[in-house]
N, C-alpha and C. Protein backbone atom coordinates (compact mmCIF):
# COMPACT_ATOMS: atom_id res chain seq x y z
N UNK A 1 -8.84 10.79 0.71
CA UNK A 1 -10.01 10.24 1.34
C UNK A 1 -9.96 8.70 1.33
N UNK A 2 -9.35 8.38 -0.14
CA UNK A 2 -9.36 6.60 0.13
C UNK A 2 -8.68 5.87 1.06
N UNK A 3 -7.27 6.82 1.50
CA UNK A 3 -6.37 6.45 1.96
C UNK A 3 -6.70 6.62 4.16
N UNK A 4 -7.41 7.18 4.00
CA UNK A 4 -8.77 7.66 5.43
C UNK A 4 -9.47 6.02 5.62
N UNK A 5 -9.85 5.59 4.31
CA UNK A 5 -10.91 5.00 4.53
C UNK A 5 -10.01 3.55 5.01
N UNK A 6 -9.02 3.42 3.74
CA UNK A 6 -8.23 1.65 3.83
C UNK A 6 -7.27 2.02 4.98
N UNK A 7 -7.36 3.08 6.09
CA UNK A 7 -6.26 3.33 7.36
C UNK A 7 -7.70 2.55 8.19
N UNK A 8 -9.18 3.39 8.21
CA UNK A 8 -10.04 2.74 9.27
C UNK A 8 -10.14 1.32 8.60
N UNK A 9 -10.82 1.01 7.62
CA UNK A 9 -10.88 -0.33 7.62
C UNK A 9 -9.47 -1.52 8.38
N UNK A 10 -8.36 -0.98 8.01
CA UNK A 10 -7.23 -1.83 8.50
C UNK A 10 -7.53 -2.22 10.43
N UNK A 11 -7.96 -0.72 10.55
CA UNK A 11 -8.01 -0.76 12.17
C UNK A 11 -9.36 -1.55 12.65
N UNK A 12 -10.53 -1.24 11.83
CA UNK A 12 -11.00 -2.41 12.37
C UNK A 12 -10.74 -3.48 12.49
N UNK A 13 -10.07 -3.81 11.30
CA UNK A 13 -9.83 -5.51 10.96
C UNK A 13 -8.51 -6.37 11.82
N UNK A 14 -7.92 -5.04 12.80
CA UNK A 14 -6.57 -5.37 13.02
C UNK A 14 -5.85 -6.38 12.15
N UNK A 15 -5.85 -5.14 10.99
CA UNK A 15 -4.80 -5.45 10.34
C UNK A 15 -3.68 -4.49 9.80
N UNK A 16 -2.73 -4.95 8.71
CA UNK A 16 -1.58 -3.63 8.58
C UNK A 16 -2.18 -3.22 7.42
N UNK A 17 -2.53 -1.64 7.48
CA UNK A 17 -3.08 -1.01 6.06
C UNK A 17 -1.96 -1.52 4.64
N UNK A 18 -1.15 -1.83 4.88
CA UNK A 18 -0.36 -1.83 3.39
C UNK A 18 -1.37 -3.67 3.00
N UNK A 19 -1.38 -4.15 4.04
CA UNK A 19 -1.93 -5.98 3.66
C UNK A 19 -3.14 -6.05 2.98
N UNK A 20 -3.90 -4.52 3.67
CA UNK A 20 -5.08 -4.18 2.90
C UNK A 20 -5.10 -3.57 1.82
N UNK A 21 -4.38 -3.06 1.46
CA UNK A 21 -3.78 -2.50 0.27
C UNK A 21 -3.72 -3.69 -0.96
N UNK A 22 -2.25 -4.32 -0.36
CA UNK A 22 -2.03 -5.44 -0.96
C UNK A 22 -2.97 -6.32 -1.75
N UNK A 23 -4.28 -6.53 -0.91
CA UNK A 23 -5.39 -7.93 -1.21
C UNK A 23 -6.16 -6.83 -1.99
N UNK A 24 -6.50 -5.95 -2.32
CA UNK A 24 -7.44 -4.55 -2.73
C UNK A 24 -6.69 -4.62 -3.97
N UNK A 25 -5.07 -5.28 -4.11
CA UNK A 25 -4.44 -4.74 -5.75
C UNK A 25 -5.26 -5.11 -7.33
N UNK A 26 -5.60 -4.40 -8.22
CA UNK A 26 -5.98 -4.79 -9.27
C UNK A 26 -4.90 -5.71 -9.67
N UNK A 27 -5.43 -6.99 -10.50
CA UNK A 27 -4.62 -8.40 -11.09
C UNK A 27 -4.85 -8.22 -12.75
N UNK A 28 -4.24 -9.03 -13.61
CA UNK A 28 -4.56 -9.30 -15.09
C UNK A 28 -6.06 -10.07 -14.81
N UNK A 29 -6.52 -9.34 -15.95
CA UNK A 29 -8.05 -9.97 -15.85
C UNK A 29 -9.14 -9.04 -15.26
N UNK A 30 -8.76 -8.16 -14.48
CA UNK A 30 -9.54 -7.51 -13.54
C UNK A 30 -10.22 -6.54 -14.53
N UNK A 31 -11.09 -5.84 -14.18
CA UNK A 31 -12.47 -4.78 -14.71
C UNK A 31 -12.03 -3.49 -13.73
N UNK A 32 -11.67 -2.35 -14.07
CA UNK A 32 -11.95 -1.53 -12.99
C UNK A 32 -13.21 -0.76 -13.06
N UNK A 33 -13.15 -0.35 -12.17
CA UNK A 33 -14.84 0.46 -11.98
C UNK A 33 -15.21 1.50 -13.59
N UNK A 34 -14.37 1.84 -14.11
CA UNK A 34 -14.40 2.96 -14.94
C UNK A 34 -14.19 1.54 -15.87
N UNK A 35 -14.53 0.11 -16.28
CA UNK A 35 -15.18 -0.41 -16.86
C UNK A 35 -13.75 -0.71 -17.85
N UNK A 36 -12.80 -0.79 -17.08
CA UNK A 36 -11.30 -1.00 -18.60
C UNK A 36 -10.94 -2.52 -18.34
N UNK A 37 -10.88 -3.34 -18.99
CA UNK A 37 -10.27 -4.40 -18.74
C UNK A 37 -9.18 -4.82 -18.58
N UNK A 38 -7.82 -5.19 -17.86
CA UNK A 38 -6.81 -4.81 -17.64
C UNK A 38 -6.54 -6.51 -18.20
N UNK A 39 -5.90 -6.15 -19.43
CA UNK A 39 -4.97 -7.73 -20.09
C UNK A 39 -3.60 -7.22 -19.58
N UNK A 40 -3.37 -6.62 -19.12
CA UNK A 40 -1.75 -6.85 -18.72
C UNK A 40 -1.76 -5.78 -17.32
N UNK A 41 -1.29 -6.56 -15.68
CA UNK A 41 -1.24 -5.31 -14.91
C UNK A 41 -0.21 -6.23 -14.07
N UNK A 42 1.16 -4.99 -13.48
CA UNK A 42 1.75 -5.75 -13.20
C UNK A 42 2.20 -5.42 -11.84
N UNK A 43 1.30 -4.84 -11.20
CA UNK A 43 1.20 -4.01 -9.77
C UNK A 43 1.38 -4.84 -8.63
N UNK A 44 1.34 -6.05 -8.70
CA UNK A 44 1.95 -6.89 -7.54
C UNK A 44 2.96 -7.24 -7.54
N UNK A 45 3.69 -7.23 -8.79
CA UNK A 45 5.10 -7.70 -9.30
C UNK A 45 6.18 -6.37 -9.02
N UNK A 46 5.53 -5.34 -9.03
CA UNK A 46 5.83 -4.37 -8.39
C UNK A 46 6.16 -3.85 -7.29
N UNK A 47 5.08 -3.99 -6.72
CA UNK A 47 4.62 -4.02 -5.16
C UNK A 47 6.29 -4.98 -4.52
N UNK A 48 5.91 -6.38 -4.96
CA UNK A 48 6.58 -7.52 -4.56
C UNK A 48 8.43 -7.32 -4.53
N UNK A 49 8.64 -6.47 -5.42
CA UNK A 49 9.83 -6.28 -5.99
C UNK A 49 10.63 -4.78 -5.13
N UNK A 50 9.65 -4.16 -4.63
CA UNK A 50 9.98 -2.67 -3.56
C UNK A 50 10.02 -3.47 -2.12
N UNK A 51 9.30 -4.01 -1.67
CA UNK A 51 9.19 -4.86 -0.40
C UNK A 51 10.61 -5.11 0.58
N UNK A 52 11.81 -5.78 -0.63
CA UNK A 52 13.19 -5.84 -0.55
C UNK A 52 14.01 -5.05 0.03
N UNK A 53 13.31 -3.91 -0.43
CA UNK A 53 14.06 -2.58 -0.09
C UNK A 53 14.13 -1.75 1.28
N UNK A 54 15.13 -1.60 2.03
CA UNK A 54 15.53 -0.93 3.18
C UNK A 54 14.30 -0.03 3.84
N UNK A 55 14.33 1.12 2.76
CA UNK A 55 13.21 1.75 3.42
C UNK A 55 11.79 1.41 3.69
N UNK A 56 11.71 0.43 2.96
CA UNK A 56 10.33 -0.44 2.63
C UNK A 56 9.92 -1.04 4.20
N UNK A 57 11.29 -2.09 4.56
CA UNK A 57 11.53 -2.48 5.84
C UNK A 57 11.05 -1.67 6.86
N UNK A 58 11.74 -0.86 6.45
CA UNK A 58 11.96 0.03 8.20
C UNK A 58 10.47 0.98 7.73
N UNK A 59 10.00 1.38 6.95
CA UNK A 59 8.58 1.92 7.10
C UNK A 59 7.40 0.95 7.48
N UNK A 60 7.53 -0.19 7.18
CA UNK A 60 6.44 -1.58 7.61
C UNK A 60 6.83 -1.93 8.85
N UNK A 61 7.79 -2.10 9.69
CA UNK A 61 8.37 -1.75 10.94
C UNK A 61 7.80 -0.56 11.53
N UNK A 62 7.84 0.51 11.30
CA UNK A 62 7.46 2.08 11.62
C UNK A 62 5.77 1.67 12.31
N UNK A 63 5.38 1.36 10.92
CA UNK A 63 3.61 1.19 10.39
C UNK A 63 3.09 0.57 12.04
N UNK A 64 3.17 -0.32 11.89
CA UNK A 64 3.33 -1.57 13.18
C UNK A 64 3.60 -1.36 14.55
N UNK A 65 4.39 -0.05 15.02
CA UNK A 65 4.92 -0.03 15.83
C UNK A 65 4.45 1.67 16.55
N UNK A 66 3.99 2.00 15.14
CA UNK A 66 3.73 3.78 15.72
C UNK A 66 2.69 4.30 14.49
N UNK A 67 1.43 3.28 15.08
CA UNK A 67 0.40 4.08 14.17
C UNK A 67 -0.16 5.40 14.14
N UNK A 68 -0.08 6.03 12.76
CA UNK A 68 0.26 7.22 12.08
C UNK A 68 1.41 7.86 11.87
N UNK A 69 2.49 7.06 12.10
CA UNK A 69 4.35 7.48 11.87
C UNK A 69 4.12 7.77 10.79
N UNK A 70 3.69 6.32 9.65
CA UNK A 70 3.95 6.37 8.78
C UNK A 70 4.20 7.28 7.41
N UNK A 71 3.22 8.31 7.43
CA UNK A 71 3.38 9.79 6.49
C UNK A 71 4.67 10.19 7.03
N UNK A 72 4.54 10.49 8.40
CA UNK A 72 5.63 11.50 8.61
C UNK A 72 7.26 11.10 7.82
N UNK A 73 7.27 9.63 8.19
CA UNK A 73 8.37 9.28 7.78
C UNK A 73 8.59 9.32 6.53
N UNK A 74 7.47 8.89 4.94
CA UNK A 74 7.45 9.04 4.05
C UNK A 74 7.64 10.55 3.45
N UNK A 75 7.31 11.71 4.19
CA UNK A 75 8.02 12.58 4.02
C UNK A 75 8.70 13.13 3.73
N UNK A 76 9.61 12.53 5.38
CA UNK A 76 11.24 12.94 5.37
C UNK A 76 11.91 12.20 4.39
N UNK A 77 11.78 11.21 3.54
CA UNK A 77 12.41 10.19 2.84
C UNK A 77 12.48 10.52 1.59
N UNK A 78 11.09 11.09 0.69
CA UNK A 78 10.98 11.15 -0.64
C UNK A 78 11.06 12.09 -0.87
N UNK A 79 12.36 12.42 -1.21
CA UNK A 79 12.70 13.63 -1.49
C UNK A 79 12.33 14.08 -3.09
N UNK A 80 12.14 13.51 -3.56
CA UNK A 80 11.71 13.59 -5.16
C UNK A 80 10.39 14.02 -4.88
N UNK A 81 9.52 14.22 -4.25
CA UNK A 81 8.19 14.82 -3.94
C UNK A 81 7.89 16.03 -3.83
């Protein structure tokens, strides 16, 4: 359902759901709703560090070019799923 919601918000905003994603990431310092304080989070360093990667490319390419590809292709790809 969240993933429903940050696909419409992106489309209103014409923007790319992962950018919305991106700016939405919990940081060090942050509170999450369930009230935990996060002294160490390292989810952009993360994020930042997959980006590099081939499939990463060509699915943010995909995203951009053929909105709602994107599952399908994540799919066929993760095979560990």
């Amino acid at each position: 359902m969240m993933e429903t919601m940050v696909e419409h918000v992106a489309s209103v905003l014409g923007m790319a759901p992962d950018l919305v994603r991106e700016v939405n990431l919990y940081k060090k310092g942050d509170t999450t709703l369930a009230g935990q304080y996060l002294e160490f989070c390292n989810v952009k360093e993360v994020l930042d560090s997959i980006k590099v990667h081939d499939a990463w490319v060509l699915l943010s390419k995909t995203q951009m070019t053929l909105p709602g590809s994107q599952s399908n292709f994540v799919n066929l790809e993760q095979h560990w799923v």
